[in-house]
PDB file of N, CA and C in Angstrom:
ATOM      1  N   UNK A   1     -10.352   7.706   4.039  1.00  0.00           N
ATOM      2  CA  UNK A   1      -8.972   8.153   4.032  1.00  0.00           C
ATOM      3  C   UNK A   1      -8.679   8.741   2.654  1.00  0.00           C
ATOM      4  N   UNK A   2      -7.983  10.068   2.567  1.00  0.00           N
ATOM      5  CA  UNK A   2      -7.681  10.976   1.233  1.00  0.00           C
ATOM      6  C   UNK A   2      -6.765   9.820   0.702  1.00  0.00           C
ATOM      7  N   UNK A   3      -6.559  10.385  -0.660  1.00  0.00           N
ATOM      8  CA  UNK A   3      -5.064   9.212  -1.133  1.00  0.00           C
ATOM      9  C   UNK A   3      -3.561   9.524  -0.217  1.00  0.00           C
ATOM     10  N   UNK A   4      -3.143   8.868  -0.421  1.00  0.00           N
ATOM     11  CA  UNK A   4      -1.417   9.619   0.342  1.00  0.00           C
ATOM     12  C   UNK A   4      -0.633   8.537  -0.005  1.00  0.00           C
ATOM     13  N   UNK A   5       0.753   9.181  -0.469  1.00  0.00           N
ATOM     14  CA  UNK A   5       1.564   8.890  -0.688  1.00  0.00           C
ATOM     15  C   UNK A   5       2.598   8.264  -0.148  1.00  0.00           C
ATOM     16  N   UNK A   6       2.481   6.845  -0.604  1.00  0.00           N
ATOM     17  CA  UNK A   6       3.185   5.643   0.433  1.00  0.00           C
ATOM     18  C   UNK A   6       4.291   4.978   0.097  1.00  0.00           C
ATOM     19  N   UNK A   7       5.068   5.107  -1.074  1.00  0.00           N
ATOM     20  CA  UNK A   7       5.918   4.648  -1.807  1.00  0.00           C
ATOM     21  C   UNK A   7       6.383   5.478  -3.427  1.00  0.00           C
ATOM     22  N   UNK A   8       7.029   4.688  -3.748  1.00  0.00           N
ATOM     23  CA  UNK A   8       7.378   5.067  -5.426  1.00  0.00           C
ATOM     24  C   UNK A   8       7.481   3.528  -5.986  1.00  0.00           C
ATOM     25  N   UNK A   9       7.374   3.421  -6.950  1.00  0.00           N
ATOM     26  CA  UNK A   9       7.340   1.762  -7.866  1.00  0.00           C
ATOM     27  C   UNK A   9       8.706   1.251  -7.861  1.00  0.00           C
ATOM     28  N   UNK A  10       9.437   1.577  -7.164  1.00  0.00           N
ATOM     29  CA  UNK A  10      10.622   0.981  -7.448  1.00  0.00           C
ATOM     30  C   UNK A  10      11.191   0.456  -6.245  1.00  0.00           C
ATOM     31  N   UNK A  11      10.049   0.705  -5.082  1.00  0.00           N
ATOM     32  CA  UNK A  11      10.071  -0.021  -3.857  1.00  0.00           C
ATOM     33  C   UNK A  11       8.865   0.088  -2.824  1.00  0.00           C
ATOM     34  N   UNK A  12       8.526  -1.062  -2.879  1.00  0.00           N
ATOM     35  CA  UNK A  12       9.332  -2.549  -2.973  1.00  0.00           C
ATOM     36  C   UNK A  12       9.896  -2.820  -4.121  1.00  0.00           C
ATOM     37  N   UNK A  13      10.505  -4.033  -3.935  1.00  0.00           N
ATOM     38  CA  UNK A  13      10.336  -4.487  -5.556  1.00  0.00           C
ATOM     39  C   UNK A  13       9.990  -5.358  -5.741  1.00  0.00           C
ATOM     40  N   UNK A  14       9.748  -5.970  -7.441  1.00  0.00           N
ATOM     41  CA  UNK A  14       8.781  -7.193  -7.739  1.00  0.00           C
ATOM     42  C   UNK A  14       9.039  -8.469  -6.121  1.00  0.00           C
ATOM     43  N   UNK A  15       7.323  -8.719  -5.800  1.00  0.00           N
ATOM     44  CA  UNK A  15       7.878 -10.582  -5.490  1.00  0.00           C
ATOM     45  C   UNK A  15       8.420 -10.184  -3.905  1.00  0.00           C
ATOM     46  N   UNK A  16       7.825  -8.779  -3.230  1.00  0.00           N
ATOM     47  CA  UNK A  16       8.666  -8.420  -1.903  1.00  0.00           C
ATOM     48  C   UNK A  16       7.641  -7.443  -1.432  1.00  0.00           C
ATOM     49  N   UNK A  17       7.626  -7.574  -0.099  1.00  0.00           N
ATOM     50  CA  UNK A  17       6.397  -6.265   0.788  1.00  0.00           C
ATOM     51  C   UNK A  17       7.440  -5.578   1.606  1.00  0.00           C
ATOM     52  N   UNK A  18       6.404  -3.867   1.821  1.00  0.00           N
ATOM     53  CA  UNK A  18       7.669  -3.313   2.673  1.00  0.00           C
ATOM     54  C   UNK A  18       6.164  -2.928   3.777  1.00  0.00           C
ATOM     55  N   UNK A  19       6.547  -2.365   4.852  1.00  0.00           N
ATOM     56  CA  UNK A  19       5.504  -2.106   5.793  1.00  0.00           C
ATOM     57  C   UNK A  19       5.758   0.316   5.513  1.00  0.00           C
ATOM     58  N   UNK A  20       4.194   0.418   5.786  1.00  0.00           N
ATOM     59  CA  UNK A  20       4.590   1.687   5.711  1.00  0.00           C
ATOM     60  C   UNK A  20       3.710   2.193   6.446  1.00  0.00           C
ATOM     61  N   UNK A  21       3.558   2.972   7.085  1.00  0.00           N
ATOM     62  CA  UNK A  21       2.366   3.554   8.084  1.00  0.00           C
ATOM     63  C   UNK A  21       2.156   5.333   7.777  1.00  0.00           C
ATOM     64  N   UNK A  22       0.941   5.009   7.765  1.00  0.00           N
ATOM     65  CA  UNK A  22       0.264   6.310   7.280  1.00  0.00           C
ATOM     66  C   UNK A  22      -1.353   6.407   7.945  1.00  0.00           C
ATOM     67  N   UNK A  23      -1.226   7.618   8.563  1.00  0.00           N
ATOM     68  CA  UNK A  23      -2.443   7.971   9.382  1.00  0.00           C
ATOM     69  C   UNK A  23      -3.192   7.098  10.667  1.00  0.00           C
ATOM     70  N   UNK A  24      -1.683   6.379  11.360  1.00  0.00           N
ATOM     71  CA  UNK A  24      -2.164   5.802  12.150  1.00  0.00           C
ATOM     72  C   UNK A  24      -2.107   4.555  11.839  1.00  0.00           C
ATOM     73  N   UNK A  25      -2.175   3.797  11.020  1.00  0.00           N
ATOM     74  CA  UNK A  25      -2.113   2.512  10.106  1.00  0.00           C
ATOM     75  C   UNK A  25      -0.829   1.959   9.868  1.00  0.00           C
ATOM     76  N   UNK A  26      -0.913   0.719   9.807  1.00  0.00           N
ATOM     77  CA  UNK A  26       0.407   0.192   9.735  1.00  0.00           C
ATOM     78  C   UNK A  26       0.070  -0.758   8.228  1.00  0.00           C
ATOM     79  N   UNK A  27       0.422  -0.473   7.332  1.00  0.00           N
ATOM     80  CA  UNK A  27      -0.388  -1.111   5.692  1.00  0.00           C
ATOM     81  C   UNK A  27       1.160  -1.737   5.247  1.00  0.00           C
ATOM     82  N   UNK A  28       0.550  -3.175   5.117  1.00  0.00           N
ATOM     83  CA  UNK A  28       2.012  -3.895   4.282  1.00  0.00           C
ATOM     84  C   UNK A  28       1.486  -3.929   2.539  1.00  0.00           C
ATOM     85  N   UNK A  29       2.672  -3.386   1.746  1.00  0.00           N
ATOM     86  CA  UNK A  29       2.310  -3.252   0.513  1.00  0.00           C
ATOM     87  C   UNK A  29       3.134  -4.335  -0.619  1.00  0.00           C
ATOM     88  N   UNK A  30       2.566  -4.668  -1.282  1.00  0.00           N
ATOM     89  CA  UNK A  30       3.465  -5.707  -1.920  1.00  0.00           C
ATOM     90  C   UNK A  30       3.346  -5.222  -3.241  1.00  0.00           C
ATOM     91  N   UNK A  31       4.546  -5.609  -4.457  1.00  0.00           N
ATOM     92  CA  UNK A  31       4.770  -5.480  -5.595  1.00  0.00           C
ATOM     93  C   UNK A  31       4.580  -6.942  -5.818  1.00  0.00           C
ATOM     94  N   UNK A  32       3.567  -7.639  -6.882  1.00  0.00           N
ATOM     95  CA  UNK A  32       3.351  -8.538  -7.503  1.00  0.00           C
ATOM     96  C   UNK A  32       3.368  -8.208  -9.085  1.00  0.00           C
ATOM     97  N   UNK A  33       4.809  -8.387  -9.636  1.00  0.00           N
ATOM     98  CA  UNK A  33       4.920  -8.347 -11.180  1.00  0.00           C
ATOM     99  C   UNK A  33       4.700  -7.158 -11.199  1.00  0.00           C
ATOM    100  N   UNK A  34       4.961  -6.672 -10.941  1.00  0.00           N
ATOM    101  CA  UNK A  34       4.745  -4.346 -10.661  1.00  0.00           C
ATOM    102  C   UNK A  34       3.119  -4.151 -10.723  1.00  0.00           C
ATOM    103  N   UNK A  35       2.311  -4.694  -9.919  1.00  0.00           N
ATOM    104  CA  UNK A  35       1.245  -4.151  -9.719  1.00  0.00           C
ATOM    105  C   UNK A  35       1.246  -4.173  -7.997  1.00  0.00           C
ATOM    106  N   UNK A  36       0.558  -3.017  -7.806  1.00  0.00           N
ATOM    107  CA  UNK A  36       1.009  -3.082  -6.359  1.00  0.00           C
ATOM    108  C   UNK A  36      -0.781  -3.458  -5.316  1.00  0.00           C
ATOM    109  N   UNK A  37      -0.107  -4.121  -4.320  1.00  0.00           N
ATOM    110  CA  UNK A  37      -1.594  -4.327  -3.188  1.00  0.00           C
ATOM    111  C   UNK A  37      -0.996  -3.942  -1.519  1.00  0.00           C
ATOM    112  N   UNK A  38      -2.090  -3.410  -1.285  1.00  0.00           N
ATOM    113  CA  UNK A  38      -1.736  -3.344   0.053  1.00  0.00           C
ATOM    114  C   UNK A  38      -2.877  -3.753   0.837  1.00  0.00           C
ATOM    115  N   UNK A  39      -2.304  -4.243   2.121  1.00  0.00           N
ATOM    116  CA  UNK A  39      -3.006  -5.059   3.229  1.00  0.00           C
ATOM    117  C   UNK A  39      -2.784  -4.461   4.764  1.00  0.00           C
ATOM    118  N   UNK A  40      -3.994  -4.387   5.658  1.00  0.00           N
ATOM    119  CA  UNK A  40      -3.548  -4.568   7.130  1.00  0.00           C
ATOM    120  C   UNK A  40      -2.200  -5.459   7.221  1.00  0.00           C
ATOM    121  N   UNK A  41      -0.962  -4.688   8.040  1.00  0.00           N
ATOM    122  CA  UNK A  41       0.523  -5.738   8.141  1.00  0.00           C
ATOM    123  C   UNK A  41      -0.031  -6.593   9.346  1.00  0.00           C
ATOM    124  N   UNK A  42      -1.290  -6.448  10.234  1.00  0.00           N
ATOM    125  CA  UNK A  42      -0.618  -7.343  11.445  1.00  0.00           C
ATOM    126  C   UNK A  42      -2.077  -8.461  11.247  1.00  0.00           C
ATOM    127  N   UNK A  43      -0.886  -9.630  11.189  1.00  0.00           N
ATOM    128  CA  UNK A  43      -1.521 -10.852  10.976  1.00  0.00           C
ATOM    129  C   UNK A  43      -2.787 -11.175  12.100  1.00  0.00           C
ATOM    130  N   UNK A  44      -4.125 -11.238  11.813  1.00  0.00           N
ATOM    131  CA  UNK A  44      -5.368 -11.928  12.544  1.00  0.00           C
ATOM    132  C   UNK A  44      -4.960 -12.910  13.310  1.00  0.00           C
ATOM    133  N   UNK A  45      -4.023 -13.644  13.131  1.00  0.00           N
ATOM    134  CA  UNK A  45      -4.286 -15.106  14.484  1.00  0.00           C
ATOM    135  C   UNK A  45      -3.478 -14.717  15.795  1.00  0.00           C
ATOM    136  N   UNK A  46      -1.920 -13.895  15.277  1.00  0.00           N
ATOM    137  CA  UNK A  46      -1.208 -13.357  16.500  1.00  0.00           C
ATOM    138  C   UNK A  46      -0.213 -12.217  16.000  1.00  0.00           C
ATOM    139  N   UNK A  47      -0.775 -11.377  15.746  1.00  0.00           N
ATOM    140  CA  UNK A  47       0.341 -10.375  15.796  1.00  0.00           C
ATOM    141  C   UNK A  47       1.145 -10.122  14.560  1.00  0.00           C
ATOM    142  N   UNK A  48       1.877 -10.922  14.289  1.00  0.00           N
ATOM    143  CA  UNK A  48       2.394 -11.238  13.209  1.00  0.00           C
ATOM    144  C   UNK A  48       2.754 -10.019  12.186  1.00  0.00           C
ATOM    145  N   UNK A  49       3.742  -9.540  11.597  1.00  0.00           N
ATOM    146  CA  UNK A  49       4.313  -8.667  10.605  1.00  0.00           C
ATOM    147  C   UNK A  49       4.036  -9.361   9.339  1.00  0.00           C
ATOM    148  N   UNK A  50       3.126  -8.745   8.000  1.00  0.00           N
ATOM    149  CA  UNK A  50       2.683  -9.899   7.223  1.00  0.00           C
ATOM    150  C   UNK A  50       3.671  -8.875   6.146  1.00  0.00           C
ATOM    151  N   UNK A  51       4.503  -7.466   6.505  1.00  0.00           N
ATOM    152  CA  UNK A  51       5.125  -7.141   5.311  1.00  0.00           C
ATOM    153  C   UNK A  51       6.258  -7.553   5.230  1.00  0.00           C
ATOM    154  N   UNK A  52       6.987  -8.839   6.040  1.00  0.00           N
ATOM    155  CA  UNK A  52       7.679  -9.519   6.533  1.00  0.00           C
ATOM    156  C   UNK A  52       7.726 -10.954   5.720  1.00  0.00           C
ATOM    157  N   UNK A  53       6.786 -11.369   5.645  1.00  0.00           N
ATOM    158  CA  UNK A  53       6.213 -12.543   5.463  1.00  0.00           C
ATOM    159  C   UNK A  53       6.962 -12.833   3.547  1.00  0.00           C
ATOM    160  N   UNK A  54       6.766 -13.942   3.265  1.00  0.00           N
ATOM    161  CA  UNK A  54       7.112 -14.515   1.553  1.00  0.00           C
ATOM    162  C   UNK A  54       5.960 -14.893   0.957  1.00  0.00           C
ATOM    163  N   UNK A  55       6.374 -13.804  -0.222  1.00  0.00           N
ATOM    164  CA  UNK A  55       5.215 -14.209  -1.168  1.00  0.00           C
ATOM    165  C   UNK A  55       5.380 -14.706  -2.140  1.00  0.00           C
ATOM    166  N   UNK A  56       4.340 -15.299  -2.653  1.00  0.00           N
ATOM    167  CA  UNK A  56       4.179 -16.286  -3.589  1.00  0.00           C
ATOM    168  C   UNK A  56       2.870 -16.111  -4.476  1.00  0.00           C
ATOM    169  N   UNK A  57       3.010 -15.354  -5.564  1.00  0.00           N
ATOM    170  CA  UNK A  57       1.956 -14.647  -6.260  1.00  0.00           C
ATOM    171  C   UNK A  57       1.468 -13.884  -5.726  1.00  0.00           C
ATOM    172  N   UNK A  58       0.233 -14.532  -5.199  1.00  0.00           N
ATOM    173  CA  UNK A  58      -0.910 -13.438  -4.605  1.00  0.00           C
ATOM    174  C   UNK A  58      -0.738 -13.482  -3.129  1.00  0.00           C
ATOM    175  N   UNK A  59       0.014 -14.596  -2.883  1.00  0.00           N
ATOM    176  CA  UNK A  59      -0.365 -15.218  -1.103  1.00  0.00           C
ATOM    177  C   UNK A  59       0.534 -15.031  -0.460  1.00  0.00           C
ATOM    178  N   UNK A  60       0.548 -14.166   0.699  1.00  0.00           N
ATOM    179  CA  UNK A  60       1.797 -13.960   1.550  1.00  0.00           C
ATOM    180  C   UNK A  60       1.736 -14.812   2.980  1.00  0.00           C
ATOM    181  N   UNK A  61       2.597 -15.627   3.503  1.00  0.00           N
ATOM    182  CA  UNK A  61       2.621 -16.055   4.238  1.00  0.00           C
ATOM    183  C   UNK A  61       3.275 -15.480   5.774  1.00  0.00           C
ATOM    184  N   UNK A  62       2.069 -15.294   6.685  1.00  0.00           N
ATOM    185  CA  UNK A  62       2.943 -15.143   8.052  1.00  0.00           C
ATOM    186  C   UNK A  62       4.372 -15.476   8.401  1.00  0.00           C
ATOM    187  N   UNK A  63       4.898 -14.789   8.529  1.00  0.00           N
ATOM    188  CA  UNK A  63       6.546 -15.018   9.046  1.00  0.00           C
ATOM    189  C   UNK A  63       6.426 -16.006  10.697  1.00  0.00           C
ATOM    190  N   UNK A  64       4.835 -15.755  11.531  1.00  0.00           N
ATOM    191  CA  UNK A  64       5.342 -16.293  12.630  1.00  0.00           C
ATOM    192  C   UNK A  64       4.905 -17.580  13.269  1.00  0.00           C
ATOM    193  N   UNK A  65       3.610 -17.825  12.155  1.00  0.00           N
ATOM    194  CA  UNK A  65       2.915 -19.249  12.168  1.00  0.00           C
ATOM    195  C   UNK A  65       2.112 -19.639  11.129  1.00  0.00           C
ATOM    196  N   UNK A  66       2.918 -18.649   9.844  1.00  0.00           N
ATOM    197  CA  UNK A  66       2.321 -19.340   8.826  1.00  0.00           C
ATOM    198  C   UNK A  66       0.883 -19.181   7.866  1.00  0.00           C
ATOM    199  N   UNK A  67       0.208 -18.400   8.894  1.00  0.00           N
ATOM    200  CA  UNK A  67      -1.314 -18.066   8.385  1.00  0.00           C
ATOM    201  C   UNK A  67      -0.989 -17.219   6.751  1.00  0.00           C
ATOM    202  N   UNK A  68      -1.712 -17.604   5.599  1.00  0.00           N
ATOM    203  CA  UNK A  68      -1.610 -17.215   4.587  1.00  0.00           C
ATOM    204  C   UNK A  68      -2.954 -15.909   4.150  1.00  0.00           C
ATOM    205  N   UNK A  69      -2.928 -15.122   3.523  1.00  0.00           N
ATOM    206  CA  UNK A  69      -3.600 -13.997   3.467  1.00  0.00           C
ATOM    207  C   UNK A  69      -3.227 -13.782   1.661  1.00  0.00           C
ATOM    208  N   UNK A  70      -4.263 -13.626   1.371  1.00  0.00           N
ATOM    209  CA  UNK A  70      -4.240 -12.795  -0.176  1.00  0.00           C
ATOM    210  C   UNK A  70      -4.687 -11.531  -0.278  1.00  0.00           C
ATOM    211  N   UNK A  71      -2.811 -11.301  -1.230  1.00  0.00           N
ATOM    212  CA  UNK A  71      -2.487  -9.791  -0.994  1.00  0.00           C
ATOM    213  C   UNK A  71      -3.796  -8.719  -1.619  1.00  0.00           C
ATOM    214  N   UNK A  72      -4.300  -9.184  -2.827  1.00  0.00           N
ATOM    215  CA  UNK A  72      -5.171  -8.975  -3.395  1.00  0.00           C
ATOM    216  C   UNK A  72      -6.798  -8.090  -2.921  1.00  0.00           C
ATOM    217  N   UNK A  73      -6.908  -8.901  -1.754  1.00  0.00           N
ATOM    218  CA  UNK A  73      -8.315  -8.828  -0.596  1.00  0.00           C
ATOM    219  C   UNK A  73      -8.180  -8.810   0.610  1.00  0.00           C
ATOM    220  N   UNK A  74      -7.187  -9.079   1.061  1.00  0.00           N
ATOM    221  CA  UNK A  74      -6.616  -9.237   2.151  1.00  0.00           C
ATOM    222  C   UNK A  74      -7.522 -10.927   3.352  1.00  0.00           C
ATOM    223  N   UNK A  75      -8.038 -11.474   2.496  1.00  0.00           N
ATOM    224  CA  UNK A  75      -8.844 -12.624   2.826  1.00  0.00           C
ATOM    225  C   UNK A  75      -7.664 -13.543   3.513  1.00  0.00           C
ATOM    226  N   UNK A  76      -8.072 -14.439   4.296  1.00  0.00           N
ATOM    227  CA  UNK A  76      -7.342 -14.979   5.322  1.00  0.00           C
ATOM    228  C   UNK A  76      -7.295 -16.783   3.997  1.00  0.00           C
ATOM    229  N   UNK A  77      -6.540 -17.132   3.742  1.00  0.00           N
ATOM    230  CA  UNK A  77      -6.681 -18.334   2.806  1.00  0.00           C
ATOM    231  C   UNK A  77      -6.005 -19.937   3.588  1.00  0.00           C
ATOM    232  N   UNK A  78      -5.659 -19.558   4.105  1.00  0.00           N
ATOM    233  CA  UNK A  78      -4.729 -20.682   5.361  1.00  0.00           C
ATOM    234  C   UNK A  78      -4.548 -20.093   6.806  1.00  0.00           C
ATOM    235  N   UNK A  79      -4.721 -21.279   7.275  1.00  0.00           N
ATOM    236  CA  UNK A  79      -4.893 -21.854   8.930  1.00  0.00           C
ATOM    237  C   UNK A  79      -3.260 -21.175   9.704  1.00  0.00           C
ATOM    238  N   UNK A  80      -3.369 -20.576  10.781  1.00  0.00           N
ATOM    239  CA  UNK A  80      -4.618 -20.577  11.770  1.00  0.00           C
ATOM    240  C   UNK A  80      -5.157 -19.461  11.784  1.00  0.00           C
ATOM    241  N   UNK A  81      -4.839 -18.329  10.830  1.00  0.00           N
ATOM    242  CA  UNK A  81      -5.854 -17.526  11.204  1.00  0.00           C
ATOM    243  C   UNK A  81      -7.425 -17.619  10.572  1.00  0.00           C
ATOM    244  N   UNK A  82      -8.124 -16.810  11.443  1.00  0.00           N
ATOM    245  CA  UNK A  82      -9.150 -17.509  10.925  1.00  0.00           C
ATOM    246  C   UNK A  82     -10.545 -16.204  10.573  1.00  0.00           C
ATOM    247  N   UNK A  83      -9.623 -15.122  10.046  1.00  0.00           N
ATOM    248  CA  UNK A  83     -10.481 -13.842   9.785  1.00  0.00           C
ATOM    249  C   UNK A  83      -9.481 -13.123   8.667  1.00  0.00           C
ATOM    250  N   UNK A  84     -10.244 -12.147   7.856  1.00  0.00           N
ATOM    251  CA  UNK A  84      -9.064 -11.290   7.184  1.00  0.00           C
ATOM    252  C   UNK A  84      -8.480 -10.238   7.794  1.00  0.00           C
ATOM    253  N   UNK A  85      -7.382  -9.496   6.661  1.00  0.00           N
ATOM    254  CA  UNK A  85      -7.270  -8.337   6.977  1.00  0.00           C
ATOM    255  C   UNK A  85      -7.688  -7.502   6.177  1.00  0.00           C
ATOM    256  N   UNK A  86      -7.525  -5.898   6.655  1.00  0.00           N
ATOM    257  CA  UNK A  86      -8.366  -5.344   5.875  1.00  0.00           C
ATOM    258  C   UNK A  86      -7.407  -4.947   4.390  1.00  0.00           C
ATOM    259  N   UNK A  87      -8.160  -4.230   3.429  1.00  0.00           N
ATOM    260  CA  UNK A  87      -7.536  -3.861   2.481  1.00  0.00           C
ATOM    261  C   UNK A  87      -7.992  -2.674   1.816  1.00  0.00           C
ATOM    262  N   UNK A  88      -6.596  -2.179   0.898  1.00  0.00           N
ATOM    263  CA  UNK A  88      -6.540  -0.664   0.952  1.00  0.00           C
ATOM    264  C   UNK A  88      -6.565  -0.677  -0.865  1.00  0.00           C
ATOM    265  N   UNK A  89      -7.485   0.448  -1.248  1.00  0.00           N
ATOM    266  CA  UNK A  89      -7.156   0.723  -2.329  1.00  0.00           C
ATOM    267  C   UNK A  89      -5.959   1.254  -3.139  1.00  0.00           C
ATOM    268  N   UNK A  90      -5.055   0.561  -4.373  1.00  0.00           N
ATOM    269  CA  UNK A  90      -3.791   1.242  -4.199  1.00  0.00           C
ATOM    270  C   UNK A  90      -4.142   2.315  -5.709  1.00  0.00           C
ATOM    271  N   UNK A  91      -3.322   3.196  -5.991  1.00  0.00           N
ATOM    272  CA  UNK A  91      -3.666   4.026  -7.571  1.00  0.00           C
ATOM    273  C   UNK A  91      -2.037   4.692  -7.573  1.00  0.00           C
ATOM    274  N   UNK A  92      -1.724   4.065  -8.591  1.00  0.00           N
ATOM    275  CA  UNK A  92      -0.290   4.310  -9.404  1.00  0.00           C
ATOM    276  C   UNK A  92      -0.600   5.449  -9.864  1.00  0.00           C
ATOM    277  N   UNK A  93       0.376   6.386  -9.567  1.00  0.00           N
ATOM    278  CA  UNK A  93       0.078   7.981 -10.923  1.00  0.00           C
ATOM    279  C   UNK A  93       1.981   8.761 -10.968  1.00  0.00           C
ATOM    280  N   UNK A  94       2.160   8.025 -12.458  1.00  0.00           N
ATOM    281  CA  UNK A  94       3.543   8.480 -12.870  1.00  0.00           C
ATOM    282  C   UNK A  94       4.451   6.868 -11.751  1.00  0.00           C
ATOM    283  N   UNK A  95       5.223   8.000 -10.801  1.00  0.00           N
ATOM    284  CA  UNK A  95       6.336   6.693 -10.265  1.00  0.00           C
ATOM    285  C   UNK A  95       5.677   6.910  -8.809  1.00  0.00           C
ATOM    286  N   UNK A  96       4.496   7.136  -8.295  1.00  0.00           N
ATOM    287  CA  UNK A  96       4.138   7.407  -6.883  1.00  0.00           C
ATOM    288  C   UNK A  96       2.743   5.790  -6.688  1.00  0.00           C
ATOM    289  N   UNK A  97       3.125   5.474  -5.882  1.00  0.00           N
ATOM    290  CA  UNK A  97       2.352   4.768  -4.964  1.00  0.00           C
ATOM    291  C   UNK A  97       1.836   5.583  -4.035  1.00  0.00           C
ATOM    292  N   UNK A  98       0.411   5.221  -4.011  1.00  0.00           N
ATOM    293  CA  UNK A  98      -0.820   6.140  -3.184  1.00  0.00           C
ATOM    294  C   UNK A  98      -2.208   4.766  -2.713  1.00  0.00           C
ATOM    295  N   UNK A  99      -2.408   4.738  -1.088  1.00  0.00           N
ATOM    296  CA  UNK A  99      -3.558   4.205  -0.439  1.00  0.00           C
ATOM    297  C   UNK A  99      -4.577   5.383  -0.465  1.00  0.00           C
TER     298      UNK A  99
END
């Protein structure tokens, strides 16, 4: 996937994910302390909206049963899911957010 332009740094904001879809993809992106990560949004165990979900540093928690995922890798870190999601390279240039 080319880079493309998925945001600006000033949203989300710190400590909050927004969901954004690009090329077919549905990528939840989070601002942690203004560095930004983005993740597959739909949670491995059921469905689940993970740009929805509360985060807590690195770890965002499912809004619909809880399964925890780090925003970082998109690695599955708490029950019940029990696989990751995938994850997207992010690259800041000026005030643009780009996967």
């Amino acid at each position: 996937m080319a880079l493309v332009k998925i945001a600006s740094v000033s949203d989300p904001a710190p400590g909050r994910g927004k969901l954004v879809e690009t090329e077919g993809k549905e990528i939840a992106l989070f601002n942690v302390g203004g560095a930004f990560y983005a993740i597959g949004d739909t949670c491995t165990h059921a469905g689940g909206p993970l740009s929805e979900g509360s985060l807590q540093g690195y770890s965002v928690t499912c809004p619909w049963h809880g399964s925890l995922f780090d925003v970082r890798t998109g690695q599955n870190t708490g029950p019940p899911a029990a696989s990751p999601v995938p994850s997207y390279k992010v690259v800041v240039q000026g005030t643009d957010v780009f996967v």
